[in-house]
PDB file of N, CA and C in Angstrom:
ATOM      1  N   UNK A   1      91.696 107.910  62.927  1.00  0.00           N
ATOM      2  CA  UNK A   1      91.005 107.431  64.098  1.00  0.00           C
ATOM      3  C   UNK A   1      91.758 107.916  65.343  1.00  0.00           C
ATOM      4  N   UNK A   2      91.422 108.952  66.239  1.00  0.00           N
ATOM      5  CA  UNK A   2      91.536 109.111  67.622  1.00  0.00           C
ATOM      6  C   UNK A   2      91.268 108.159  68.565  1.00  0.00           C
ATOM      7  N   UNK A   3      92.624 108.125  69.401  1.00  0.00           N
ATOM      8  CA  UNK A   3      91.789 107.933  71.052  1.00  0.00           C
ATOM      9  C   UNK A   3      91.392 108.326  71.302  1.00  0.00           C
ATOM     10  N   UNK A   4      90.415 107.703  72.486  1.00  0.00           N
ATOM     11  CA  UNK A   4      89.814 108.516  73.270  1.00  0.00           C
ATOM     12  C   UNK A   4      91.064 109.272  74.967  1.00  0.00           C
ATOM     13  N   UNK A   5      90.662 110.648  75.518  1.00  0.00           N
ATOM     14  CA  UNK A   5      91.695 111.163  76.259  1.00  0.00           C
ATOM     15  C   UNK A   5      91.017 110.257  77.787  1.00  0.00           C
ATOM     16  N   UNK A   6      91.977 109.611  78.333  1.00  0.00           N
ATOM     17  CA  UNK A   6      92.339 108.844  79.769  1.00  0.00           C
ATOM     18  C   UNK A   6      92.805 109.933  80.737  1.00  0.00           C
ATOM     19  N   UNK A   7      92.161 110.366  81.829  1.00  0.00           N
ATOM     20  CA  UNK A   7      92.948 111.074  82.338  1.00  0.00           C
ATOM     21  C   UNK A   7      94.292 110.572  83.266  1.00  0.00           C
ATOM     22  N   UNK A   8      94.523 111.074  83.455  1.00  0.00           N
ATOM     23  CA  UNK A   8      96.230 110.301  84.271  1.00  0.00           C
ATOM     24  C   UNK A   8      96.211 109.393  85.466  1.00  0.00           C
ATOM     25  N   UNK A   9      95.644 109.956  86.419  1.00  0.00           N
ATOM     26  CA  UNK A   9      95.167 109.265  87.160  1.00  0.00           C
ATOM     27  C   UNK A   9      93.717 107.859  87.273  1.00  0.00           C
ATOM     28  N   UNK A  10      93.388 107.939  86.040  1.00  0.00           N
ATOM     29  CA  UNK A  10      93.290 106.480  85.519  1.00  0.00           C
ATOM     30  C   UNK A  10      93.662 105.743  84.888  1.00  0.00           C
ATOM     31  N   UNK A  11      94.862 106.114  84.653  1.00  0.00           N
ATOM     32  CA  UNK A  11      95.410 104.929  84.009  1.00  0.00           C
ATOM     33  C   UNK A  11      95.843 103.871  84.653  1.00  0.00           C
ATOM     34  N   UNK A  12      96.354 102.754  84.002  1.00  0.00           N
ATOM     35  CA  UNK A  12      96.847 101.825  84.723  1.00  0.00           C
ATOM     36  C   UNK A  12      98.181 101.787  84.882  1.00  0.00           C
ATOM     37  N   UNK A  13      98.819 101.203  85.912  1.00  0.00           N
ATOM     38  CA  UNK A  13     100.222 101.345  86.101  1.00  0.00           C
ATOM     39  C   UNK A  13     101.238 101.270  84.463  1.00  0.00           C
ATOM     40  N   UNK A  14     100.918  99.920  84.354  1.00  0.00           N
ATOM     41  CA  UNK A  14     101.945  99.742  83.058  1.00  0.00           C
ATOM     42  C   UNK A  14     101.909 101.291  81.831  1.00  0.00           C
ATOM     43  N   UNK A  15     100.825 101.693  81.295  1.00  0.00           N
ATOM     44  CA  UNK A  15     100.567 103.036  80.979  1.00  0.00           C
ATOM     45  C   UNK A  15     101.020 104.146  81.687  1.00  0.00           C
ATOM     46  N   UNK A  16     100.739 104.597  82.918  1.00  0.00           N
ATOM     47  CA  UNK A  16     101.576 105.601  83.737  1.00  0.00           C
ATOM     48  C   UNK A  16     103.227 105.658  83.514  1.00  0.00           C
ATOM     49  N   UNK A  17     103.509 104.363  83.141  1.00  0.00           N
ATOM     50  CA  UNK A  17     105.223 103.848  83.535  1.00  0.00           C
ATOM     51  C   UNK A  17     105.913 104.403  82.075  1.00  0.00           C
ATOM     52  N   UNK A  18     104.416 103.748  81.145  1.00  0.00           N
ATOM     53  CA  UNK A  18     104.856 104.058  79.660  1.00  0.00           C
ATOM     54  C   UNK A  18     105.262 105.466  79.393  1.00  0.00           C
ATOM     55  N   UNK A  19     104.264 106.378  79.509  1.00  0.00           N
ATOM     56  CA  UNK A  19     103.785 108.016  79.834  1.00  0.00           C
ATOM     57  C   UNK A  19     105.083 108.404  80.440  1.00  0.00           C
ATOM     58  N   UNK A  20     105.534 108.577  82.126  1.00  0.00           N
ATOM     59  CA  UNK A  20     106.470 108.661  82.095  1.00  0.00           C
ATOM     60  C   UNK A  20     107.929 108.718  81.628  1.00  0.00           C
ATOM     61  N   UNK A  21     107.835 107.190  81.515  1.00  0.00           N
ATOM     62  CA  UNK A  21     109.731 107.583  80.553  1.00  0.00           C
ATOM     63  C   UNK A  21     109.981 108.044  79.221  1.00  0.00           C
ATOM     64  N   UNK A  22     108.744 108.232  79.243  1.00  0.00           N
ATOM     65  CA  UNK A  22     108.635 108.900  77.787  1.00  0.00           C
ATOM     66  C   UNK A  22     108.803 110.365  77.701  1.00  0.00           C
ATOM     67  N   UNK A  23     108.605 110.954  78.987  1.00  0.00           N
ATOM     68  CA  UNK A  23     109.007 112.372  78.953  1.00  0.00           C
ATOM     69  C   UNK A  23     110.231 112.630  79.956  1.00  0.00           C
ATOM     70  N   UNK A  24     110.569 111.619  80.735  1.00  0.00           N
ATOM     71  CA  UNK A  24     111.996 111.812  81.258  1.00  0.00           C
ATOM     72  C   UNK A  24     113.228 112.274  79.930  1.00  0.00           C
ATOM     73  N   UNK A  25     113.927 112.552  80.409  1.00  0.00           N
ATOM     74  CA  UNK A  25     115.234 113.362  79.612  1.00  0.00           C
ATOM     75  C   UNK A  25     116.481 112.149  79.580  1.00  0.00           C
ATOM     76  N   UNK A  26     117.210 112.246  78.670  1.00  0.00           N
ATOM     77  CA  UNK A  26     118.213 110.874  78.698  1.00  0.00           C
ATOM     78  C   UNK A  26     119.415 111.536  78.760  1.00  0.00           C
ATOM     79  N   UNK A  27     120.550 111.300  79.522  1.00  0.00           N
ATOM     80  CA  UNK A  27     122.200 112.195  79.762  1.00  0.00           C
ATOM     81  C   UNK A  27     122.721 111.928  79.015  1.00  0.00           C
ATOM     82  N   UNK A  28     122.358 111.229  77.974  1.00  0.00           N
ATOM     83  CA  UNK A  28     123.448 110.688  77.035  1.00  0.00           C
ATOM     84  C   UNK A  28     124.515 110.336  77.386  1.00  0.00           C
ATOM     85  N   UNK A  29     124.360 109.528  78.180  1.00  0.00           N
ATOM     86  CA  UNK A  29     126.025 108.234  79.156  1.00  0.00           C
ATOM     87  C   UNK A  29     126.488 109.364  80.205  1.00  0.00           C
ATOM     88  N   UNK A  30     126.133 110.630  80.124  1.00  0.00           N
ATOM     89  CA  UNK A  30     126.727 111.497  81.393  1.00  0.00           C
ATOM     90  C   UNK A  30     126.361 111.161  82.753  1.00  0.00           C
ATOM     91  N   UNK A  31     127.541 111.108  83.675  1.00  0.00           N
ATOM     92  CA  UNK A  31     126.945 111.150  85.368  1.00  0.00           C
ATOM     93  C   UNK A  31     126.238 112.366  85.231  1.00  0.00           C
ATOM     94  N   UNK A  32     125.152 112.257  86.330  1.00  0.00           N
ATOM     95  CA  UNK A  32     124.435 113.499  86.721  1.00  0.00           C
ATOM     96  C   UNK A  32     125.330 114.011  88.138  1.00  0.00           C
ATOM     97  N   UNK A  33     126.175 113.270  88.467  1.00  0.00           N
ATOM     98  CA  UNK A  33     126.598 113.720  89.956  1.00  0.00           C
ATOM     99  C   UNK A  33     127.328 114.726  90.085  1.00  0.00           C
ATOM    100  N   UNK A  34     127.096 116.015  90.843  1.00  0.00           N
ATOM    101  CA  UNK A  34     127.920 117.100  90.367  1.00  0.00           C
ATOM    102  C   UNK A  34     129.603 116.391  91.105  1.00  0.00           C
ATOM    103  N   UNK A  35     130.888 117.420  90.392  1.00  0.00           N
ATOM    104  CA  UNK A  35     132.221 116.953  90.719  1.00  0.00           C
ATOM    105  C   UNK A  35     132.789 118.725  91.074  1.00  0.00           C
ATOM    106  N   UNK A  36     133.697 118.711  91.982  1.00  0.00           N
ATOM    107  CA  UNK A  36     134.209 119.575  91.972  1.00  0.00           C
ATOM    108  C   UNK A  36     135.698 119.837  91.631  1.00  0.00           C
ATOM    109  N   UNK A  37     136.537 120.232  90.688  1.00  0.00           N
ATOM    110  CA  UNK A  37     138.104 120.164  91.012  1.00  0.00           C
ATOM    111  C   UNK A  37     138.821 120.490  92.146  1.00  0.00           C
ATOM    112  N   UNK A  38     139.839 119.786  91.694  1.00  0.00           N
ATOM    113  CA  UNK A  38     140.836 120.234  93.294  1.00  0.00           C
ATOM    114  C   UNK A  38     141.422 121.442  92.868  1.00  0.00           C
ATOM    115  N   UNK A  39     141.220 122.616  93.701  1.00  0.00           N
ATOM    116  CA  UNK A  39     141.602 123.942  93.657  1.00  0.00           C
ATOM    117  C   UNK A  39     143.578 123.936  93.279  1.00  0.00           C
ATOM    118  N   UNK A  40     143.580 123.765  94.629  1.00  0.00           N
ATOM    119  CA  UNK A  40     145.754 122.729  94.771  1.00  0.00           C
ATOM    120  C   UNK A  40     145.989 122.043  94.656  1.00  0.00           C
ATOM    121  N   UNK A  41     146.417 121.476  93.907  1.00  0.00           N
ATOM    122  CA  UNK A  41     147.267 120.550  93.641  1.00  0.00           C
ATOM    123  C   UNK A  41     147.952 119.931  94.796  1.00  0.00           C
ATOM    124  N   UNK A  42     148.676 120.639  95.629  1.00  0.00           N
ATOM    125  CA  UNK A  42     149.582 120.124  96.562  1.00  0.00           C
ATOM    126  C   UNK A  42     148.608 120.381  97.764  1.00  0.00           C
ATOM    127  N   UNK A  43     147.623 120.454  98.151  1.00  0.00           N
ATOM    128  CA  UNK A  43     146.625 120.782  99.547  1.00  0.00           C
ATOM    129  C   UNK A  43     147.087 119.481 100.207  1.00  0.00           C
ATOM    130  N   UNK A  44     147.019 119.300 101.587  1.00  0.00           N
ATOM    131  CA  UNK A  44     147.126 118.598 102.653  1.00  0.00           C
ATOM    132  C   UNK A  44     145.932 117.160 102.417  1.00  0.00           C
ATOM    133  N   UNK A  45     145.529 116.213 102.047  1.00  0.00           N
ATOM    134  CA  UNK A  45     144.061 115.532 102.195  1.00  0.00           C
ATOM    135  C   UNK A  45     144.241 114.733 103.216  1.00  0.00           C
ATOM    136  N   UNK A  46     143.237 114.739 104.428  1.00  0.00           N
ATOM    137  CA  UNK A  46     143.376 114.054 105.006  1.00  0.00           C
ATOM    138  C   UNK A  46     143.260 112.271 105.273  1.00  0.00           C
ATOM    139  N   UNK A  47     141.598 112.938 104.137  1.00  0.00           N
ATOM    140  CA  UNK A  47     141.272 111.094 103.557  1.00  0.00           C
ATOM    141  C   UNK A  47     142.087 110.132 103.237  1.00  0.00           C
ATOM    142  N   UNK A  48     142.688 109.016 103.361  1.00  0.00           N
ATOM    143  CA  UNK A  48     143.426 108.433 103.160  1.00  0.00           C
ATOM    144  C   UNK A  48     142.697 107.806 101.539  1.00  0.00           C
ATOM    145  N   UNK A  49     144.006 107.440 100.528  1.00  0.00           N
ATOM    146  CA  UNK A  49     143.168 106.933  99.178  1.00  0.00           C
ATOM    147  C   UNK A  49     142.785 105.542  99.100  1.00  0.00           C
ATOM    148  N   UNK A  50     143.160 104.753  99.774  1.00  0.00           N
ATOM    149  CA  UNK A  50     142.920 103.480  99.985  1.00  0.00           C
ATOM    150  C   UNK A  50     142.628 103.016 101.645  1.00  0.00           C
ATOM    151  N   UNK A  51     141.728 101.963 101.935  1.00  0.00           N
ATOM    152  CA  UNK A  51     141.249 102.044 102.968  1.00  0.00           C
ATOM    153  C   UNK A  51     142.387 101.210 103.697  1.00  0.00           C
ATOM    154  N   UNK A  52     142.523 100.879 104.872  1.00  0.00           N
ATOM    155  CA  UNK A  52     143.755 100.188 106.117  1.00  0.00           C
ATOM    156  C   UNK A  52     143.311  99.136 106.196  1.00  0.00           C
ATOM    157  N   UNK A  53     143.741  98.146 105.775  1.00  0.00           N
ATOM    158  CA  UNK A  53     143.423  96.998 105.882  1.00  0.00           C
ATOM    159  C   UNK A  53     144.068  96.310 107.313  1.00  0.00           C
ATOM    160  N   UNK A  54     142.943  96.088 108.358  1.00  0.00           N
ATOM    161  CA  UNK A  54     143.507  95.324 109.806  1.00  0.00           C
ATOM    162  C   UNK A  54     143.985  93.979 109.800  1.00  0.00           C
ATOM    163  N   UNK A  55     143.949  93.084 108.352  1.00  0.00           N
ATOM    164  CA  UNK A  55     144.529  91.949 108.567  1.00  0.00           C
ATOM    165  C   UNK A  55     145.779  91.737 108.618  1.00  0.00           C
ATOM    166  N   UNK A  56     146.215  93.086 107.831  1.00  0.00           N
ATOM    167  CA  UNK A  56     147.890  92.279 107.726  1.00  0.00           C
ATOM    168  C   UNK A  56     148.645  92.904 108.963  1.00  0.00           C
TER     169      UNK A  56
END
């Protein structure tokens, strides 16, 4: 027994949502955020690593 074909834009939300993550891709626990290494080791950074705290 077939469905019958819905085109996409009628479906209903909860279905669209289904459809969707169903063809999204999964990282398998990976960040997607790209990183770059630090070239030197010893380079100058200006950023400080912890922020200044004005209370004390």
């Amino acid at each position: 027994m077939m469905t019958d074909f819905i085109p996409y834009h009628k479906l209903s939300k909860k279905e669209k949502k289904k459809l969707d993550s169903a063809k999204r891709r999964d990282w398998n626990g990976m960040n997607p955020v790209t990183r770059v290494a630090d070239e030197n080791k010893k380079a100058y950074r200006r950023k400080s690593k912890h922020p200044v705290s004005f209370d004390e």
